[in-house]
C-alpha atoms as a PDB file:
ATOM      1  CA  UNK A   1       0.000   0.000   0.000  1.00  0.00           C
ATOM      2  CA  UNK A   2       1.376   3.017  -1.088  1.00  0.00           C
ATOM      3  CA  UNK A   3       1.675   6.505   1.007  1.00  0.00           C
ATOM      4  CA  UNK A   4      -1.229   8.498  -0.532  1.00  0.00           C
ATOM      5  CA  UNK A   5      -3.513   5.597   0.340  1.00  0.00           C
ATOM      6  CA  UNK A   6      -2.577   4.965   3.770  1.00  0.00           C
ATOM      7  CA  UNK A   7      -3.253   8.761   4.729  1.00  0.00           C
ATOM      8  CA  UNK A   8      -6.112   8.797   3.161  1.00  0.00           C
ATOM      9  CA  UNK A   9      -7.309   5.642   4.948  1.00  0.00           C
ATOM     10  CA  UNK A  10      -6.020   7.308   8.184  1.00  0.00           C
ATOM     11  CA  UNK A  11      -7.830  10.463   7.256  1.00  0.00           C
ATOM     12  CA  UNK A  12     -10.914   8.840   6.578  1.00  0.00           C
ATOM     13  CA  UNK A  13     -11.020   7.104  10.039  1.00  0.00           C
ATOM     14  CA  UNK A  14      -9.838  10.161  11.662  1.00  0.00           C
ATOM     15  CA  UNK A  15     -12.930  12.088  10.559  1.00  0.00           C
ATOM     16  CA  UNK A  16     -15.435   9.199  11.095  1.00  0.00           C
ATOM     17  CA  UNK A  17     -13.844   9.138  15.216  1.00  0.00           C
ATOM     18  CA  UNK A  18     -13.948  13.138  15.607  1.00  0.00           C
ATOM     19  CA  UNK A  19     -17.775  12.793  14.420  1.00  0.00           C
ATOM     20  CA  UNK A  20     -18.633  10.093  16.626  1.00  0.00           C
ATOM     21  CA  UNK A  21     -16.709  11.745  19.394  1.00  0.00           C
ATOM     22  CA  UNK A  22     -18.917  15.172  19.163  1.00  0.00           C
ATOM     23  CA  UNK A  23     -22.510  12.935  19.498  1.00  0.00           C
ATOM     24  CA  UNK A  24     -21.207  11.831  22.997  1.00  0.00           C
ATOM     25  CA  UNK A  25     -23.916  13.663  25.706  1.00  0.00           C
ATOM     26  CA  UNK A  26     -20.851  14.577  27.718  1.00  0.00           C
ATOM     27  CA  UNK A  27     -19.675  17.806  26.096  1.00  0.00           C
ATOM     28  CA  UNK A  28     -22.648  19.618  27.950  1.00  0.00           C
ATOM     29  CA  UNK A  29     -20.969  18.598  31.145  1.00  0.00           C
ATOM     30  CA  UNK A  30     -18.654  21.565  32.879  1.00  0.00           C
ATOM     31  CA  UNK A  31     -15.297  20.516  34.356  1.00  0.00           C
ATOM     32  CA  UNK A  32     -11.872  20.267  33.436  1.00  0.00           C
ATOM     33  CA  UNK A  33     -12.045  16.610  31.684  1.00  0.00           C
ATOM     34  CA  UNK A  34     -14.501  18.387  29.293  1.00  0.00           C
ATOM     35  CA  UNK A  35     -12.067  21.239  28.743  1.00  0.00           C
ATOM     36  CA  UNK A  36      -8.798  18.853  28.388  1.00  0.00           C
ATOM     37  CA  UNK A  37     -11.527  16.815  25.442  1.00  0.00           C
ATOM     38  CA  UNK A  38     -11.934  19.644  23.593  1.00  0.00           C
ATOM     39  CA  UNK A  39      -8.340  20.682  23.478  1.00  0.00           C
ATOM     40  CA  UNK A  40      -7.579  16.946  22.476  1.00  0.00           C
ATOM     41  CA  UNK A  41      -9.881  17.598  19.566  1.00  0.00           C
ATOM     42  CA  UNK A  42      -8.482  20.435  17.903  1.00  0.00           C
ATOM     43  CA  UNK A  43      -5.357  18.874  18.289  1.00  0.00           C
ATOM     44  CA  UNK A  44      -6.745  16.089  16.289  1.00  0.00           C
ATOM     45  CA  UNK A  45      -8.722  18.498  13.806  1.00  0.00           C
ATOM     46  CA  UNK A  46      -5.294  20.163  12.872  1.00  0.00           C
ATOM     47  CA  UNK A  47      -3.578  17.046  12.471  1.00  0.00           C
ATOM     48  CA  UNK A  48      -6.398  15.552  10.064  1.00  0.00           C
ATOM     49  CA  UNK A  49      -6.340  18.895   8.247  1.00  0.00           C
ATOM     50  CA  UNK A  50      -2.604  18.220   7.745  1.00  0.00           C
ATOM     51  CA  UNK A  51      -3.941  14.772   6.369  1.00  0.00           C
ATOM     52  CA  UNK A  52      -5.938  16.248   4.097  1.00  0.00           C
ATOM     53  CA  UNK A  53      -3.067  18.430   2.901  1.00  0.00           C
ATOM     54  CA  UNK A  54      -0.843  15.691   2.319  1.00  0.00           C
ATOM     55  CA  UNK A  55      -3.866  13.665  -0.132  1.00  0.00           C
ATOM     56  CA  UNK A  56      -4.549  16.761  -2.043  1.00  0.00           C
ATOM     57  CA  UNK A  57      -0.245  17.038  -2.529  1.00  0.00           C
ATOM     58  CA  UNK A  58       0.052  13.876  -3.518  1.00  0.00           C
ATOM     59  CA  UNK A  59      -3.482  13.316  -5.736  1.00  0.00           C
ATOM     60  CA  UNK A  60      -1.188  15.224  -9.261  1.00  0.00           C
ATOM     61  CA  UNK A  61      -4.589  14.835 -10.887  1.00  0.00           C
ATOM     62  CA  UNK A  62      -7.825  14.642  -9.002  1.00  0.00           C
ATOM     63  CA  UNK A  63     -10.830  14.158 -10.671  1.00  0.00           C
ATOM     64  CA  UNK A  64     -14.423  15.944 -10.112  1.00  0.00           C
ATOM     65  CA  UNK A  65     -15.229  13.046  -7.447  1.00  0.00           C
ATOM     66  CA  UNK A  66     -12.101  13.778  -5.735  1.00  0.00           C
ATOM     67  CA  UNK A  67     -12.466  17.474  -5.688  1.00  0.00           C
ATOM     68  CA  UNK A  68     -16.047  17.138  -4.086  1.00  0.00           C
ATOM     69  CA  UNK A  69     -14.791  14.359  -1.695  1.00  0.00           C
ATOM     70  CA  UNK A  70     -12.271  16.832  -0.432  1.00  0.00           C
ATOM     71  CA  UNK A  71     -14.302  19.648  -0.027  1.00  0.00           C
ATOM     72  CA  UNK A  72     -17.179  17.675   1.871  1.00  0.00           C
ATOM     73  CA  UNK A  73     -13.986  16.317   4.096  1.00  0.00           C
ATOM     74  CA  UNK A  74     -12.676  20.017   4.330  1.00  0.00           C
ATOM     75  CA  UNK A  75     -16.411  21.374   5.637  1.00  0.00           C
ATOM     76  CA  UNK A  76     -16.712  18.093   7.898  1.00  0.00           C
ATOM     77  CA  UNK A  77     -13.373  19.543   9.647  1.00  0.00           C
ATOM     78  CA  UNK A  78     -14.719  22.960  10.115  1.00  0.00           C
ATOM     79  CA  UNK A  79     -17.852  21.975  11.221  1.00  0.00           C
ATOM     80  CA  UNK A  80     -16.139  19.939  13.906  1.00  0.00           C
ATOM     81  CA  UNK A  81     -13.436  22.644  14.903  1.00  0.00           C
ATOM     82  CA  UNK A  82     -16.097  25.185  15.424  1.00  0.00           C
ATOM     83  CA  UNK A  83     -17.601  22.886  18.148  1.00  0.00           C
ATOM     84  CA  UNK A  84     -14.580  22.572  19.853  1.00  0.00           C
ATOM     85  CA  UNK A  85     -13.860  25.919  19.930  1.00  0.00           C
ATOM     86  CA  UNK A  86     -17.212  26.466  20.860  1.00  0.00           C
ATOM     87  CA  UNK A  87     -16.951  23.898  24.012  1.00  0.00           C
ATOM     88  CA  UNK A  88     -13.926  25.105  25.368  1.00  0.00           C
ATOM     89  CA  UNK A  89     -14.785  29.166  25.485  1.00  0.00           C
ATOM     90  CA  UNK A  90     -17.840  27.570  27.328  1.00  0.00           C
ATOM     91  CA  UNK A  91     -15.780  25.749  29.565  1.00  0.00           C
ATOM     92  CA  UNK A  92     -12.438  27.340  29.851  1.00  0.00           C
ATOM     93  CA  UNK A  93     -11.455  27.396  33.798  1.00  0.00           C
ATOM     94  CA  UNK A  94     -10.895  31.126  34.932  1.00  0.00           C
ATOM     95  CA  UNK A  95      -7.415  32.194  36.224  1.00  0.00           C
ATOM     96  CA  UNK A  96      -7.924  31.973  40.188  1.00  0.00           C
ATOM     97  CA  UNK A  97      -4.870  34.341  41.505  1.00  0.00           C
ATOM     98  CA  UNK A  98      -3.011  33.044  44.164  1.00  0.00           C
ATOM     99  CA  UNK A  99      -3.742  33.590  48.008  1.00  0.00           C
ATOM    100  CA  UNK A 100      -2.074  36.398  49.363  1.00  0.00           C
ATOM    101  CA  UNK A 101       1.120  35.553  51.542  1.00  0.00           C
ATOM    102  CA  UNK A 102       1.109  39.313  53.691  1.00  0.00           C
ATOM    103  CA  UNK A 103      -1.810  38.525  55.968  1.00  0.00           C
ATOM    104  CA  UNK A 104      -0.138  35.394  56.571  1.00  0.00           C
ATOM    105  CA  UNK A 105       3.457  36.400  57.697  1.00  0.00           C
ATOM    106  CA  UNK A 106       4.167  37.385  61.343  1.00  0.00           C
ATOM    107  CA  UNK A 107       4.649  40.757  62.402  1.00  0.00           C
ATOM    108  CA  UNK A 108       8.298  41.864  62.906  1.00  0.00           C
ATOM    109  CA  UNK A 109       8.796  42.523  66.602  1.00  0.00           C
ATOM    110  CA  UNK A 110      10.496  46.384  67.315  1.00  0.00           C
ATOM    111  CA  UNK A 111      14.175  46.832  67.925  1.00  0.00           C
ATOM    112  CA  UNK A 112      15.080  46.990  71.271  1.00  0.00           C
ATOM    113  CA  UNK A 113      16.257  50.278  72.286  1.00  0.00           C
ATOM    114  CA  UNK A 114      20.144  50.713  72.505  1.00  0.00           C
ATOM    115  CA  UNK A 115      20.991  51.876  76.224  1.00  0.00           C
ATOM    116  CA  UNK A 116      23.192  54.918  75.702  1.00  0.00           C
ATOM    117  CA  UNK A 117      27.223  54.592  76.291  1.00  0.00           C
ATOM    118  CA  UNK A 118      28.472  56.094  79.692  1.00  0.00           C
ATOM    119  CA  UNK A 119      30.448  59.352  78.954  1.00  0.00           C
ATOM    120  CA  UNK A 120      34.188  58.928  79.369  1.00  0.00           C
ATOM    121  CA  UNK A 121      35.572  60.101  82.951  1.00  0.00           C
ATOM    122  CA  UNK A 122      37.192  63.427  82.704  1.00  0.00           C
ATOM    123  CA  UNK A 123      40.273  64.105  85.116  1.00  0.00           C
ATOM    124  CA  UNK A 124      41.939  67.078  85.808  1.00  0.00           C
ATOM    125  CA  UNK A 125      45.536  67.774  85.818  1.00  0.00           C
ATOM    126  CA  UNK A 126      47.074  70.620  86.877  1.00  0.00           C
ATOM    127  CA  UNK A 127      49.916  72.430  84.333  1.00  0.00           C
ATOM    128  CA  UNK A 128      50.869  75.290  86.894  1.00  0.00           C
ATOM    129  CA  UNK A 129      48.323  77.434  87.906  1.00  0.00           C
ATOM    130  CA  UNK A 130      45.697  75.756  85.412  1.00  0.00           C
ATOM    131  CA  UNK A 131      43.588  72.939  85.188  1.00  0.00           C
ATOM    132  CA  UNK A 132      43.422  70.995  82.144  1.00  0.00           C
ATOM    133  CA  UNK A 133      40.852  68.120  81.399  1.00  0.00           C
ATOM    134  CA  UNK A 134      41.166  65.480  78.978  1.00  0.00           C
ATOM    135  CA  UNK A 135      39.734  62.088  78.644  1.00  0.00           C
ATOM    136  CA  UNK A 136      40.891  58.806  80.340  1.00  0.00           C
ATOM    137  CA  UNK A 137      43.143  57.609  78.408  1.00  0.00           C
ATOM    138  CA  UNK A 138      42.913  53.761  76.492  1.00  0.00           C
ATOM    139  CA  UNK A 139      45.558  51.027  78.635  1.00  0.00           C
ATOM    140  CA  UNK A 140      48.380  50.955  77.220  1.00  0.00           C
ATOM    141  CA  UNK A 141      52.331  50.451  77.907  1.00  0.00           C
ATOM    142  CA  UNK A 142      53.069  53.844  77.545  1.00  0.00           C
ATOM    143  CA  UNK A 143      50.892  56.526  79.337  1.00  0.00           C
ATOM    144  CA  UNK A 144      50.151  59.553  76.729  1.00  0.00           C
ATOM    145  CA  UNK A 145      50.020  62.332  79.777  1.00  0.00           C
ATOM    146  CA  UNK A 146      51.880  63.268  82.611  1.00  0.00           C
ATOM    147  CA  UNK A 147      51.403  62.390  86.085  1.00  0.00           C
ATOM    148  CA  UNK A 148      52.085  65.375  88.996  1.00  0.00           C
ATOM    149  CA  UNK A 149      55.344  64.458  90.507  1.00  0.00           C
ATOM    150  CA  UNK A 150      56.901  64.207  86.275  1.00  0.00           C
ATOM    151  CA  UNK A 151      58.820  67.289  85.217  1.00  0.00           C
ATOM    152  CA  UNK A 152      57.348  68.883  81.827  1.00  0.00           C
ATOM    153  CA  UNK A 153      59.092  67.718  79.220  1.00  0.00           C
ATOM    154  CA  UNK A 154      59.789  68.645  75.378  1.00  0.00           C
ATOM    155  CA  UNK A 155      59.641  65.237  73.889  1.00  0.00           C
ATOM    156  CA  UNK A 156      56.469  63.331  72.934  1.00  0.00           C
ATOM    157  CA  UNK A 157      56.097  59.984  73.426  1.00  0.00           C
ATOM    158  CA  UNK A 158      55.280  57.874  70.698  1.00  0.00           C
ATOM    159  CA  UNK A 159      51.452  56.952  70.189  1.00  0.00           C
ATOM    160  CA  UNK A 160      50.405  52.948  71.350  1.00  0.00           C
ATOM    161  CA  UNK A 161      50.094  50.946  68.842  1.00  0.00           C
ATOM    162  CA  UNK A 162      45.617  49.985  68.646  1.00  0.00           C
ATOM    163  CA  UNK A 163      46.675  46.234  68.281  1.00  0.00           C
ATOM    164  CA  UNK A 164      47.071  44.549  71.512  1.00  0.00           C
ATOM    165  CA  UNK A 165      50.408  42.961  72.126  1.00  0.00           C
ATOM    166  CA  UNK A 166      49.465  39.238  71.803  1.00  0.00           C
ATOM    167  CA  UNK A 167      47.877  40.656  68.039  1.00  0.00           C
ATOM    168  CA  UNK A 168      51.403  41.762  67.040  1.00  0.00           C
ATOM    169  CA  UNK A 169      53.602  39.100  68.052  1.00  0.00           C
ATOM    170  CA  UNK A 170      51.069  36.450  66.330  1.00  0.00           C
ATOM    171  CA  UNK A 171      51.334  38.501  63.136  1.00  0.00           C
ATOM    172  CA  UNK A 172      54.836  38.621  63.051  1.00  0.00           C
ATOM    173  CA  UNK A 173      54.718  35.043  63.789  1.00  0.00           C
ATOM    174  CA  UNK A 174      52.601  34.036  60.786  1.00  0.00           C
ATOM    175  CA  UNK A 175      54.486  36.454  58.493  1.00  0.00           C
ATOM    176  CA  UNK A 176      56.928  33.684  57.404  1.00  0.00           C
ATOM    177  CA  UNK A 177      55.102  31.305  56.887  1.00  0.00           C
ATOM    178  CA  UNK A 178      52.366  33.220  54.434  1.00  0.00           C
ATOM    179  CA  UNK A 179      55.717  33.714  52.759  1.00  0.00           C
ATOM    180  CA  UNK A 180      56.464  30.045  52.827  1.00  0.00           C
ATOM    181  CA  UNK A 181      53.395  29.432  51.232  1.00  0.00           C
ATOM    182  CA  UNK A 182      53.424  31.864  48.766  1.00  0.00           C
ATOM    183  CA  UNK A 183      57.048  30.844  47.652  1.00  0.00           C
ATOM    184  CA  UNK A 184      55.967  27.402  47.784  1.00  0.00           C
ATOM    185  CA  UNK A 185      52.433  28.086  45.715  1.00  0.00           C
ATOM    186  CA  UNK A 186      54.486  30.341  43.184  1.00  0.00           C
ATOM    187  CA  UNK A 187      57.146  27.588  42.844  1.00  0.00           C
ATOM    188  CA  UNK A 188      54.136  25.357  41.685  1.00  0.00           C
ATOM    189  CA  UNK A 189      52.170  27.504  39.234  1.00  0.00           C
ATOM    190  CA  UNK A 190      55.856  27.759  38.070  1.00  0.00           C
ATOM    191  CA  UNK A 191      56.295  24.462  37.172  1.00  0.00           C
ATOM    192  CA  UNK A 192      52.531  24.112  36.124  1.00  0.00           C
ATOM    193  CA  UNK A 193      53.288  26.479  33.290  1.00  0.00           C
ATOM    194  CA  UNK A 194      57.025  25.013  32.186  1.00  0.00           C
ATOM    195  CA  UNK A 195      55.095  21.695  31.924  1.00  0.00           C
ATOM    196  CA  UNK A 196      52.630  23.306  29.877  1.00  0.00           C
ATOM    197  CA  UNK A 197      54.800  25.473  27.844  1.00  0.00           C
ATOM    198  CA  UNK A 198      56.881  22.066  26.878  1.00  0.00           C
ATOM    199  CA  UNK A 199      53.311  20.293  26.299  1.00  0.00           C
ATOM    200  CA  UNK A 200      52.231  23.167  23.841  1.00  0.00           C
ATOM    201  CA  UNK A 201      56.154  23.271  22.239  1.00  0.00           C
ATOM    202  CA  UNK A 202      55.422  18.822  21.473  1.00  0.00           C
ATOM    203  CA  UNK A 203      52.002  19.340  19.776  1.00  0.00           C
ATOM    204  CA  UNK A 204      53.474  22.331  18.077  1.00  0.00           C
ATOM    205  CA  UNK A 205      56.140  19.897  16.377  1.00  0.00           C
ATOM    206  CA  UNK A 206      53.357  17.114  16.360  1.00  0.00           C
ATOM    207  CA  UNK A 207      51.601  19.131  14.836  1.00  0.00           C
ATOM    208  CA  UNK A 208      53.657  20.376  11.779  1.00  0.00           C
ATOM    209  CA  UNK A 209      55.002  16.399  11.228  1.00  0.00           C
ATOM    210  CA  UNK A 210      51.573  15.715  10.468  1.00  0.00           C
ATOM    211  CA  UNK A 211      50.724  18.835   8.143  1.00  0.00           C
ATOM    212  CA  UNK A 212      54.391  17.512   6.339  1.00  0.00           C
ATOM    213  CA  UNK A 213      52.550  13.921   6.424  1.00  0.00           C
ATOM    214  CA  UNK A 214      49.452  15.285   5.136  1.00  0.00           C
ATOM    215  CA  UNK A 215      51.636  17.539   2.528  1.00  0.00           C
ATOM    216  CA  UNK A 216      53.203  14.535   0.525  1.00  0.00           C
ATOM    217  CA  UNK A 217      49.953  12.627   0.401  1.00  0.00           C
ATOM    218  CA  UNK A 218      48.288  15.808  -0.899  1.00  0.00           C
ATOM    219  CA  UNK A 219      50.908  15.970  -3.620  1.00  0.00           C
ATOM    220  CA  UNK A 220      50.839  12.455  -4.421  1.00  0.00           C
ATOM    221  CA  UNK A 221      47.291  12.910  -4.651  1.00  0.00           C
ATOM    222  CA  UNK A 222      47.262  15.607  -7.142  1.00  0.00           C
ATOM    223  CA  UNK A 223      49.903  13.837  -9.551  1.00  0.00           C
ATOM    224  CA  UNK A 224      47.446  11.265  -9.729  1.00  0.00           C
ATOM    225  CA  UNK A 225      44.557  13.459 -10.428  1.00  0.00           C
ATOM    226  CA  UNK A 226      46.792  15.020 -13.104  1.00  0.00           C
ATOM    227  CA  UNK A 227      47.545  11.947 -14.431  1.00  0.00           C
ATOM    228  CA  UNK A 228      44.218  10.766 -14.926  1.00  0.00           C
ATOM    229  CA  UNK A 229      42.733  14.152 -16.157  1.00  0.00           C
ATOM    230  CA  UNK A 230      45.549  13.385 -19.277  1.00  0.00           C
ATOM    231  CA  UNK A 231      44.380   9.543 -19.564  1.00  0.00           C
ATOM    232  CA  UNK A 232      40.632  10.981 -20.202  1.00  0.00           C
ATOM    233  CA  UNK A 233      41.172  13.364 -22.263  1.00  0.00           C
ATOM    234  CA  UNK A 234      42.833  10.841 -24.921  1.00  0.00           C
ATOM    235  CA  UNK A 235      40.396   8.383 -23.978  1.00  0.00           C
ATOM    236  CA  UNK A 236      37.996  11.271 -24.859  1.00  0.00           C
ATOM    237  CA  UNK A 237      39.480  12.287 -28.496  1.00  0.00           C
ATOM    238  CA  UNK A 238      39.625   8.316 -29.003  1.00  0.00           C
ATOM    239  CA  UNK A 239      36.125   7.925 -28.134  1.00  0.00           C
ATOM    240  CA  UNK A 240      35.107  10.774 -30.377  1.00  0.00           C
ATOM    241  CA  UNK A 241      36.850   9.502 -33.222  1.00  0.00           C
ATOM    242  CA  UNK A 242      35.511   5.997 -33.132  1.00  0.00           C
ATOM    243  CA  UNK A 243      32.161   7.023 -32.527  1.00  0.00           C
ATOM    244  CA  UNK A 244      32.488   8.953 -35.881  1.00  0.00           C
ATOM    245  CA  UNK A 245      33.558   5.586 -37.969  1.00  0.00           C
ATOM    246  CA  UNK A 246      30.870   3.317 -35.989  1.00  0.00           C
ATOM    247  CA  UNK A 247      28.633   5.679 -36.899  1.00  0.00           C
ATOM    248  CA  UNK A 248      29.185   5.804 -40.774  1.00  0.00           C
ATOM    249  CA  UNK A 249      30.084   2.013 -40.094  1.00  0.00           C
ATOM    250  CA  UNK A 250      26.502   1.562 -38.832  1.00  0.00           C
ATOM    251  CA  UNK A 251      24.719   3.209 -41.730  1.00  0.00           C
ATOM    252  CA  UNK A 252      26.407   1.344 -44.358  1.00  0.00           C
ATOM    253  CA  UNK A 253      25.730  -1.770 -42.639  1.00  0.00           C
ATOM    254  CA  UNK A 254      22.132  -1.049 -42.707  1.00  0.00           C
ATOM    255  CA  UNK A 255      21.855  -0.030 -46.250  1.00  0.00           C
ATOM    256  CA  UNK A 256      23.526  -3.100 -47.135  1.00  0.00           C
ATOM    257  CA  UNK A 257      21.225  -4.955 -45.162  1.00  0.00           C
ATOM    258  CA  UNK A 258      17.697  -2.783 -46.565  1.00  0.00           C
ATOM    259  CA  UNK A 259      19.299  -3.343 -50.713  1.00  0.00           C
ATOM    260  CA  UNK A 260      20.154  -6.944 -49.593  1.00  0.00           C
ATOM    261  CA  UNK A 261      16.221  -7.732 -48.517  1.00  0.00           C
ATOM    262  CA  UNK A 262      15.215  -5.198 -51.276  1.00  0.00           C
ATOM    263  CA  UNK A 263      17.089  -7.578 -53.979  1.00  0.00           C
ATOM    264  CA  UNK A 264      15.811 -11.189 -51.607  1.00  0.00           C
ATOM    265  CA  UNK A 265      12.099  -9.530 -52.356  1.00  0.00           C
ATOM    266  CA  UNK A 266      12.808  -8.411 -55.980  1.00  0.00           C
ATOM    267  CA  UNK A 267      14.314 -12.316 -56.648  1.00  0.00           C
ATOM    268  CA  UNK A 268      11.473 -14.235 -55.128  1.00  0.00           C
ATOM    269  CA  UNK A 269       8.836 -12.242 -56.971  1.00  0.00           C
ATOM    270  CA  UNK A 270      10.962 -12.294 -60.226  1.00  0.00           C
ATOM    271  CA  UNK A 271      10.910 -16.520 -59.525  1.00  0.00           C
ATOM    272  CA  UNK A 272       6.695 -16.483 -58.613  1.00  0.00           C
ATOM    273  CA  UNK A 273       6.477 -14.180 -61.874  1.00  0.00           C
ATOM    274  CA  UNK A 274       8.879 -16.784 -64.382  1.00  0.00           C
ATOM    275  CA  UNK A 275       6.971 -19.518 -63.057  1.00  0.00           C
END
């Protein structure tokens, strides 16, 4: 069975389902199933009208029977995808919109109110006759002001370092070996890149061995086409030249052969005739 006939056959059976399919008492149900139906039936509507396509492609020549077949198959389809259309405006679910996840979430409790700093203690120091205040100074090694029984004196101290001693020493500590690691992670990403360096330098000559490889076969390959190209061409002129004399070869064979059955003809009547 060829392809024109089995989609026809197909298309055919197709129709006769869709039509039994839309006398079912269930389309004037509401519901999803019903809605999901109809769907499945356009579906199927566009594929038969793809069918249909394919017999008319295929049918070079139709005749008037044909013509009216495939309308009357063309209106069935129509008829058919207006009622699903039909059925599922009519029961097409509306878009519910989702619940509302505000209300639901708990309400964030207030920050608790920061209890304000105590100022700093002010002392006073007396610088002669005055009284100077300043802030407590932070704990430190060395003391940034000058206590009563000190003599004033022109040199300032150095400022504390903010770090606390233990800070310090464990930083200094560490320092070498971050630099140990770094040397050592260096050293590595060294090497990573000489290996890779000598990797790219061997598929480099890899590489060109094969494009020399590939360079002699290529000219090999060439010769030969050379080669040949000459062989046809004299193969050509000889084939041109005897087609000439087997052609005026063939036509005086067959004039010998019409003048040899014209004379066979001429002798046998001439023998009838002398009878």
């Amino acid at each position: 069975m060829d392809r024109p006939t089995h989609d026809e056959i197909n298309l055919v059976r197709l129709i006769r389902r869709l039509e039994k399919s839309t006398l079912d008492a269930s389309w004037s149900n509401d519901g999803d199933d019903v809605w999901l139906k109809a769907l499945g039936t356009l579906q199927t509507v566009k594929y038969a009208r793809k069918l249909l396509k394919n017999v008319e492609l295929n049918d070079y020549d139709p005749t008037l029977k044909n013509v009216r077949r495939y309308n009357e198959l063309r209106m069935t389809l129509d008829r058919i995808d207006t009622f699903g259309k039909d059925v599922e405006k009519r029961v097409t679910p509306m878009p519910k919109r989702p619940e509302p996840l505000l209300p639901h979430l708990p309400i964030p409790e207030a920050p608790q109110s920061l209890e304000p700093s105590p100022p700093d203690t002010v002392t006073s120091l007396p610088k002669g006759d005055e009284h100077v205040t300043s802030p407590m100074p932070l704990p430190a090694t060395d003391s940034l002001l000058l206590s009563p029984s000190d003599p004033p004196s022109t040199t300032i101290s150095p400022l504390p370092t903010l770090l606390p001693a233990s800070a310090t020493s464990k930083a200094t500590g560490a320092s070498p070996h971050f630099l140990q690691n770094t040397n050592a992670l260096h050293n590595e990403l060294s090497e990573q890149l000489a290996q890779m360096a000598t990797q790219l330098q061997r598929n480099a000559l890899h590489f060109s061995d094969s494009l020399s490889a590939d360079k002699i076969l290529v000219e090999e390959a060439q010769q030969k086409i050379e080669s040949n190209l000459d062989v046809m061409k004299k193969e050509r002129l000889r084939l041109r030249d005897h087609r000439g004399k087997s052609g005026s070869t063939t036509c005086l064979v067959v004039m010998s052969v019409i003048v040899v059955t014209i004379l066979f003809i001429f002798m046998v009547m001439l023998i009838r005739l002398t009878r």
